[in-house]
PDB file of N, CA and C in Angstrom:
ATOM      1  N   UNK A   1     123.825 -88.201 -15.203  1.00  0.00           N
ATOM      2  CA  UNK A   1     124.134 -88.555 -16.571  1.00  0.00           C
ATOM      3  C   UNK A   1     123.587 -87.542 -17.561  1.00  0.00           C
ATOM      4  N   UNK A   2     122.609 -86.715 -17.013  1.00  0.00           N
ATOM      5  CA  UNK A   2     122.391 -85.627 -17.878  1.00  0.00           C
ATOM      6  C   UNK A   2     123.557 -84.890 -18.771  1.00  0.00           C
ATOM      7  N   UNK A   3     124.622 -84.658 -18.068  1.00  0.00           N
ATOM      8  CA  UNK A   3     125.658 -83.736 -18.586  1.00  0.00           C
ATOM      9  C   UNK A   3     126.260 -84.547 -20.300  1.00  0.00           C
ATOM     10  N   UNK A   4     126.146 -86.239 -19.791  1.00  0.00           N
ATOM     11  CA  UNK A   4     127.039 -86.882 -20.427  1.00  0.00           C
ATOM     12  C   UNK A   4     125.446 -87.031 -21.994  1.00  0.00           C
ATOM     13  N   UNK A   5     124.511 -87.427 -21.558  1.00  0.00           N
ATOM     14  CA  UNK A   5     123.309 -87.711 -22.573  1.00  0.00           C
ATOM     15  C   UNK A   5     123.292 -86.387 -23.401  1.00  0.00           C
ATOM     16  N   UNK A   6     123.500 -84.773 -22.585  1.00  0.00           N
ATOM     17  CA  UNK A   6     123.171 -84.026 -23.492  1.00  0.00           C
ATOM     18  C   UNK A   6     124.732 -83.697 -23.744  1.00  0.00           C
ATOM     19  N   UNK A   7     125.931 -84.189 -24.099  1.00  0.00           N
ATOM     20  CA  UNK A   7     127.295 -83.713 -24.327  1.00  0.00           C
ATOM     21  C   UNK A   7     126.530 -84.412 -26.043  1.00  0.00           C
ATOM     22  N   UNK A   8     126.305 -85.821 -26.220  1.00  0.00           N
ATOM     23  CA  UNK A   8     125.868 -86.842 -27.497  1.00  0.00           C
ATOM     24  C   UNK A   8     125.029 -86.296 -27.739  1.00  0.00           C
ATOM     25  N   UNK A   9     124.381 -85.521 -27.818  1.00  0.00           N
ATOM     26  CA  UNK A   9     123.290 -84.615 -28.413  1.00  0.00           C
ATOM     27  C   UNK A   9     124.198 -84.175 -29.959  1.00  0.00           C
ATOM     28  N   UNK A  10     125.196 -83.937 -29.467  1.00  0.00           N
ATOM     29  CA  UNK A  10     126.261 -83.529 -30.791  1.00  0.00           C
ATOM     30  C   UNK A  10     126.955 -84.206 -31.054  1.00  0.00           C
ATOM     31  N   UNK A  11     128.449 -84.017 -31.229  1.00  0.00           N
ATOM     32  CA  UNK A  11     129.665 -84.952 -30.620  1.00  0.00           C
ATOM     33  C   UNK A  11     130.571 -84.502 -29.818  1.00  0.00           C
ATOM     34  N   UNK A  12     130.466 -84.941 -29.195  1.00  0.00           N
ATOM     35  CA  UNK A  12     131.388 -84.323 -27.691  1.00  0.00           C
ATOM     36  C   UNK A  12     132.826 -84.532 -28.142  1.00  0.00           C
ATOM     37  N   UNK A  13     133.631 -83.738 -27.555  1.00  0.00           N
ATOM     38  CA  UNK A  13     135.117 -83.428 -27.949  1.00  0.00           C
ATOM     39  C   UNK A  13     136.235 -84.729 -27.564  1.00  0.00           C
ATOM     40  N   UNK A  14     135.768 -85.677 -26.777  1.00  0.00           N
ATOM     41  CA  UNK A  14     136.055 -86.924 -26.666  1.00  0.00           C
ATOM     42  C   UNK A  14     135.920 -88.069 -27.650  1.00  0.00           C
ATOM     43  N   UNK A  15     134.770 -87.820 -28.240  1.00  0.00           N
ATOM     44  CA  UNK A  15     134.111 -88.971 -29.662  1.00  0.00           C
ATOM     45  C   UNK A  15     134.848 -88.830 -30.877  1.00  0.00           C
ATOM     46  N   UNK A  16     136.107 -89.394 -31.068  1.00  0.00           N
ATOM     47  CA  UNK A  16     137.277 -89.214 -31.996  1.00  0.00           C
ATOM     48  C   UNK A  16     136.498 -90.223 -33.289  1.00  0.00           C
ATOM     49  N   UNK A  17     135.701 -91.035 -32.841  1.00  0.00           N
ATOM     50  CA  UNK A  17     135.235 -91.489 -34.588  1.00  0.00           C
ATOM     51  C   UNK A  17     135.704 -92.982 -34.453  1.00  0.00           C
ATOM     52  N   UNK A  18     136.593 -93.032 -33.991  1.00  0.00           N
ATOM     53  CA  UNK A  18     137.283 -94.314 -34.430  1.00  0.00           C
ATOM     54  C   UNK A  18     137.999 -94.754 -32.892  1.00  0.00           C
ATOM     55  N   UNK A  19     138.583 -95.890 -33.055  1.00  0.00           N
ATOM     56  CA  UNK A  19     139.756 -96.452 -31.822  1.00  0.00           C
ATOM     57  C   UNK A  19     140.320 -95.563 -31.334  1.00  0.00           C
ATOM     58  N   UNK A  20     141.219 -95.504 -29.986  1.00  0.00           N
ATOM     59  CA  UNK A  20     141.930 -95.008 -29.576  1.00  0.00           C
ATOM     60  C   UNK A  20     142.880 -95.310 -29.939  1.00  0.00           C
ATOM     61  N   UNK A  21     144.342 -94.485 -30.218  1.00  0.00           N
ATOM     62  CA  UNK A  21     145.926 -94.846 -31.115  1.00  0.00           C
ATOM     63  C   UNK A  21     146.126 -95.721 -30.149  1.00  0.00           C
ATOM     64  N   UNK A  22     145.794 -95.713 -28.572  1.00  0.00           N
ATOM     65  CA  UNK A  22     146.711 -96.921 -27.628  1.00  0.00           C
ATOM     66  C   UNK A  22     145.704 -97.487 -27.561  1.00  0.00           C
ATOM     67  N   UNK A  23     144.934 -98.065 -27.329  1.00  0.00           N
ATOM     68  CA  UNK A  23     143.667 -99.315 -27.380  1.00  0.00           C
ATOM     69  C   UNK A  23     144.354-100.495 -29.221  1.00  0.00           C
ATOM     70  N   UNK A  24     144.783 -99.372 -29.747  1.00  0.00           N
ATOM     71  CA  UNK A  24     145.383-100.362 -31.486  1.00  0.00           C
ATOM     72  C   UNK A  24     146.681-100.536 -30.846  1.00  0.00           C
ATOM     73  N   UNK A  25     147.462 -99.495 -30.313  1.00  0.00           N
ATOM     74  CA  UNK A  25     149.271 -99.959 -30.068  1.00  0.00           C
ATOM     75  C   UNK A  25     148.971-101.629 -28.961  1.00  0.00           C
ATOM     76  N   UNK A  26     148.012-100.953 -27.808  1.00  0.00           N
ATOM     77  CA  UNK A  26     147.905-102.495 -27.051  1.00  0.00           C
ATOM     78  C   UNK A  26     147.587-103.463 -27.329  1.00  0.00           C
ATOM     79  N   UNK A  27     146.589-103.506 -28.647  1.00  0.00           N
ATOM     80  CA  UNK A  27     146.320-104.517 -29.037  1.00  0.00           C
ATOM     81  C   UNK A  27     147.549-105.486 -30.257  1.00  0.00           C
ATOM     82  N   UNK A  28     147.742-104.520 -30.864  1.00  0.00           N
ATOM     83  CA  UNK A  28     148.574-104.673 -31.738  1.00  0.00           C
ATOM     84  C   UNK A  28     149.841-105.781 -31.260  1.00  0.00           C
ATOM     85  N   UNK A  29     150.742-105.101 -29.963  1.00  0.00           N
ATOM     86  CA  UNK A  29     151.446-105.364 -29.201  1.00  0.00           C
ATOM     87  C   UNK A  29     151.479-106.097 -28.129  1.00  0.00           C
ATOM     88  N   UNK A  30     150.311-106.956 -28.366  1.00  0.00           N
ATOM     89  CA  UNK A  30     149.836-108.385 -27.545  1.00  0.00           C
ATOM     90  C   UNK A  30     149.087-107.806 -26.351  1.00  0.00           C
ATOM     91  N   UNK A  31     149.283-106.898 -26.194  1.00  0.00           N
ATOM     92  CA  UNK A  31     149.110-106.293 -24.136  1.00  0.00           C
ATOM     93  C   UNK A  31     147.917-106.782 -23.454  1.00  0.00           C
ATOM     94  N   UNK A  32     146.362-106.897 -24.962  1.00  0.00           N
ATOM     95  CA  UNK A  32     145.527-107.271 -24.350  1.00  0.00           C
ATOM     96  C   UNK A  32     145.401-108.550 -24.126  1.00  0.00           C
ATOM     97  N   UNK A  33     144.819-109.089 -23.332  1.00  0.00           N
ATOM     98  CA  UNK A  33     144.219-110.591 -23.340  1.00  0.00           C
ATOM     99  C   UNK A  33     143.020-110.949 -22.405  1.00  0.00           C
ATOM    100  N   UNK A  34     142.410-111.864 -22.495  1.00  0.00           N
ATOM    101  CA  UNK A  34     141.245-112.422 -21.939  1.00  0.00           C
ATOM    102  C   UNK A  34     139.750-111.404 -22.262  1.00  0.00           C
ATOM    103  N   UNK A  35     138.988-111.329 -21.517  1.00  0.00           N
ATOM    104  CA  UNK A  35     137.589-110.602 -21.462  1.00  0.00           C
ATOM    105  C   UNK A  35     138.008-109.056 -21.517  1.00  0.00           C
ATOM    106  N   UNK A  36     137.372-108.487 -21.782  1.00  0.00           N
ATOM    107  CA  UNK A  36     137.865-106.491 -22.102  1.00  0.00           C
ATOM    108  C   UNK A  36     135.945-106.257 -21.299  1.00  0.00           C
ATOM    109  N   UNK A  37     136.758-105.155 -20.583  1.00  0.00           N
ATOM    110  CA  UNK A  37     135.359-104.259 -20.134  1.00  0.00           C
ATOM    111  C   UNK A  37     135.746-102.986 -20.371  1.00  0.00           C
ATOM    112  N   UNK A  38     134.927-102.451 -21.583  1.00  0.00           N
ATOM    113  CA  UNK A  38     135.263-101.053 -21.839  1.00  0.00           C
ATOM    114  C   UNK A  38     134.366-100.053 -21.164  1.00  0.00           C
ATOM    115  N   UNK A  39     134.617 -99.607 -20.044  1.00  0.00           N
ATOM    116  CA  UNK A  39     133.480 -98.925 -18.990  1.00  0.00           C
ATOM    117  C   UNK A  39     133.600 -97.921 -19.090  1.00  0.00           C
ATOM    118  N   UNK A  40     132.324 -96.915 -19.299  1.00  0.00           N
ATOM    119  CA  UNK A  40     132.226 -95.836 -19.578  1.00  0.00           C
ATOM    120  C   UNK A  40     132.813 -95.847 -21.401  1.00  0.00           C
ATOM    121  N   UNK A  41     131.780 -96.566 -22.169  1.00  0.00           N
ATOM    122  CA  UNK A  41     132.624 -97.254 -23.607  1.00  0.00           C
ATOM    123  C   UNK A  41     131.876 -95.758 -24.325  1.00  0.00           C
ATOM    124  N   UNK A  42     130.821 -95.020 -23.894  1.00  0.00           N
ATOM    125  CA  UNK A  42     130.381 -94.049 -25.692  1.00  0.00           C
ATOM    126  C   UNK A  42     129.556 -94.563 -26.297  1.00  0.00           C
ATOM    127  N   UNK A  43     130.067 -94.421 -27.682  1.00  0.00           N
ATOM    128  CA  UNK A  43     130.165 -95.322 -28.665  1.00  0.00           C
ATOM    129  C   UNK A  43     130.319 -96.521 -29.045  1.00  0.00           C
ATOM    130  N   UNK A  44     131.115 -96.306 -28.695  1.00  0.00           N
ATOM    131  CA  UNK A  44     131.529 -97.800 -28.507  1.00  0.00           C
ATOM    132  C   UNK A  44     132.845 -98.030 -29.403  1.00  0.00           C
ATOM    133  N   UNK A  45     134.080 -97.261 -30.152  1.00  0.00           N
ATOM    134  CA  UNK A  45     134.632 -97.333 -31.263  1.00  0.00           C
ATOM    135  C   UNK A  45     135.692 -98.610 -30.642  1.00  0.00           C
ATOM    136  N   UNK A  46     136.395 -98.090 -29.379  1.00  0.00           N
ATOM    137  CA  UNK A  46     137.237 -99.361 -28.714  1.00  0.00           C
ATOM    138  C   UNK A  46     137.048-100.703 -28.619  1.00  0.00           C
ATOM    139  N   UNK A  47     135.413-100.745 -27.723  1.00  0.00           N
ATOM    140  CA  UNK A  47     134.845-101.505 -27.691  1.00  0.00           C
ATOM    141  C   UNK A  47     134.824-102.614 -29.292  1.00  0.00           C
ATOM    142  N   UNK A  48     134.446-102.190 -30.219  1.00  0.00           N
ATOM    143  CA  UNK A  48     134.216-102.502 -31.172  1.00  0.00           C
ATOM    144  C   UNK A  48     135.147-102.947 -32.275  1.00  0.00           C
ATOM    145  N   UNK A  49     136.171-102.264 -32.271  1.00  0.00           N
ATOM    146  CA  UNK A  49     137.522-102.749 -32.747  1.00  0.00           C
ATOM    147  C   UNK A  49     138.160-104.054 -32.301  1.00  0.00           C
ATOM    148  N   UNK A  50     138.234-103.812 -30.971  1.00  0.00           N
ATOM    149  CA  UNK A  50     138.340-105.145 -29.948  1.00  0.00           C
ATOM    150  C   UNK A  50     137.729-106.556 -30.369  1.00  0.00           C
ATOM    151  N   UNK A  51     136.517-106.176 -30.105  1.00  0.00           N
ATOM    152  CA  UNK A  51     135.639-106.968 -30.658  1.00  0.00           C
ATOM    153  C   UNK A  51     135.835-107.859 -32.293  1.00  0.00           C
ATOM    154  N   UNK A  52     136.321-107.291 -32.889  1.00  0.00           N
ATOM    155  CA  UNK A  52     136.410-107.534 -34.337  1.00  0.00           C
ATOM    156  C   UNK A  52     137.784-108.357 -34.353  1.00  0.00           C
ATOM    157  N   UNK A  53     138.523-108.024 -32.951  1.00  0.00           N
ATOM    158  CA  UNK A  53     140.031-108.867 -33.241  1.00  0.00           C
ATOM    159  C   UNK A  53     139.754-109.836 -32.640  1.00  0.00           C
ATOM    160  N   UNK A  54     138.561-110.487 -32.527  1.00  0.00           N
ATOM    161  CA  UNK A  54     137.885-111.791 -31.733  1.00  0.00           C
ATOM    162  C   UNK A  54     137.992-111.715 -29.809  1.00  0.00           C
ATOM    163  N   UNK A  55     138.222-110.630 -29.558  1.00  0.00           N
ATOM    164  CA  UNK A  55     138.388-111.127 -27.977  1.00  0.00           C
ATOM    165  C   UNK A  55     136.729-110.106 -27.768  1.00  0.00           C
ATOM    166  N   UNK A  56     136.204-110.670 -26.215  1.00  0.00           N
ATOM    167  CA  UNK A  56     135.340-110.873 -26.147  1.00  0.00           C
ATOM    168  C   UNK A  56     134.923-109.623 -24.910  1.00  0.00           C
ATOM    169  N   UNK A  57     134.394-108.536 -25.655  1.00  0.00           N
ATOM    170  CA  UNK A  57     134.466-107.364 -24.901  1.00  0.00           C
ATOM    171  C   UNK A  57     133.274-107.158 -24.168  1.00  0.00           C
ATOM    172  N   UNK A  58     132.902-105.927 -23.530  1.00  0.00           N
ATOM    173  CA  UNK A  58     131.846-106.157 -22.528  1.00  0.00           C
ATOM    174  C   UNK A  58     131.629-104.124 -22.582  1.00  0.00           C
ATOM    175  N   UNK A  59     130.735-103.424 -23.155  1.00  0.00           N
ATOM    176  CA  UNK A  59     130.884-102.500 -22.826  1.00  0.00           C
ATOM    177  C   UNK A  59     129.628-101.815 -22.663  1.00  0.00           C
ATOM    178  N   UNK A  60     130.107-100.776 -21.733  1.00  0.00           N
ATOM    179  CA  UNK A  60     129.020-100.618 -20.443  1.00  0.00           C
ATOM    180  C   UNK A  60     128.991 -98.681 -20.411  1.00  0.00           C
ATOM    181  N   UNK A  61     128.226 -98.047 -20.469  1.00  0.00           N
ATOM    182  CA  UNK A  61     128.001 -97.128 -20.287  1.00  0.00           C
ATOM    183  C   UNK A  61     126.787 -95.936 -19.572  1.00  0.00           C
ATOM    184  N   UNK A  62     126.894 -95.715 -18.509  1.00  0.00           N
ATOM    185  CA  UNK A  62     125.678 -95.778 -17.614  1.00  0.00           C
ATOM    186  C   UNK A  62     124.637 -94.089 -18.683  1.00  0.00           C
ATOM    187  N   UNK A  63     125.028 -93.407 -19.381  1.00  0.00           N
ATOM    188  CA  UNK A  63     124.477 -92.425 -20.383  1.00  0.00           C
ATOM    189  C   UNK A  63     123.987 -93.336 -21.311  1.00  0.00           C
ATOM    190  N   UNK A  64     122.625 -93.569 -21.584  1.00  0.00           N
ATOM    191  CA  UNK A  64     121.990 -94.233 -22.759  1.00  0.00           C
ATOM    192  C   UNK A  64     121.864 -93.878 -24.486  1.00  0.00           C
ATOM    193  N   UNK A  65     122.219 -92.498 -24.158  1.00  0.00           N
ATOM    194  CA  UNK A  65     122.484 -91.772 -25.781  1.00  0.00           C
ATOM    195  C   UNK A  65     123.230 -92.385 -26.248  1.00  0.00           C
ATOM    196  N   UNK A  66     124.345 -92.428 -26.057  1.00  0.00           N
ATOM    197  CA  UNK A  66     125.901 -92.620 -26.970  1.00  0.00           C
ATOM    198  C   UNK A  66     125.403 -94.321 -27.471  1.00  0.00           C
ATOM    199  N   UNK A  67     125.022 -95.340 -26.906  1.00  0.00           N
ATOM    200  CA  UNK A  67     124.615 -96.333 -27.022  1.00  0.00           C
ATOM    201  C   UNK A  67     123.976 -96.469 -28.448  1.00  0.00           C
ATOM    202  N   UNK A  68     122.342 -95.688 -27.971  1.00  0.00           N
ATOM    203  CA  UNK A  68     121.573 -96.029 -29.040  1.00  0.00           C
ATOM    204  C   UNK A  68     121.658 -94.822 -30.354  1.00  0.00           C
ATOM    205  N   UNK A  69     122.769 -94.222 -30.372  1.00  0.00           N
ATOM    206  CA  UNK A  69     123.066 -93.437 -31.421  1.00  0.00           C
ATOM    207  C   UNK A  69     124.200 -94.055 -32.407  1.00  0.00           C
ATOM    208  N   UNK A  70     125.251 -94.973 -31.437  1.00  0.00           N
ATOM    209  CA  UNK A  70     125.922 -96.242 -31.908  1.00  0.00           C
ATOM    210  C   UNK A  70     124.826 -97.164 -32.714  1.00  0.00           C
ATOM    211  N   UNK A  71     123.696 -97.844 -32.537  1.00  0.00           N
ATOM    212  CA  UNK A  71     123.020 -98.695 -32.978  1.00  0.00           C
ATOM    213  C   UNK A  71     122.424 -97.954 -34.059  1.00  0.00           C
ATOM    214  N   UNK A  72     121.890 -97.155 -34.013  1.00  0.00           N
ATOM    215  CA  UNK A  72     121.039 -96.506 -35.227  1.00  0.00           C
ATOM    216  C   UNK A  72     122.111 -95.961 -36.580  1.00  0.00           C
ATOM    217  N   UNK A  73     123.563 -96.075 -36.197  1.00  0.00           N
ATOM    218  CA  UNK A  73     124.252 -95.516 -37.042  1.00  0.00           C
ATOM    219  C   UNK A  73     124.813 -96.848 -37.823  1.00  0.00           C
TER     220      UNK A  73
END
């Protein structure tokens, strides 16, 4: 997990800021339903969007940076 703890040292070229365009089209478009496990979540931006449309997400990321750089922000 080194690679991934020191990629969040900055922002890694993956960390778009916000949702993914298809994580909003699926949601948008009914696709999701029941419990969400966003594995390997970051940030958490998916995770968190999800979350806010009331379904009941679960996200898991074995790199501890991206986590507590989510919380402090």
């Amino acid at each position: 997990m080194n690679f991934f703890n020191s990629a969040y040292k900055g922002i890694p070229p993956w960390d778009i800021g916000r949702p993914q365009k298809e994580i909003i089209r699926l949601a948008e478009d009914g696709e999701i339903n029941g419990t969400v496990l966003d594995a390997g979540c970051g940030t958490g931006e998916n995770a968190l969007y999800l979350a806010n449309l009331g379904f009941e997400v679960w996200g898991v990321d074995a790199a501890d940076l991206p986590s507590r750089k989510q919380r402090e922000s």
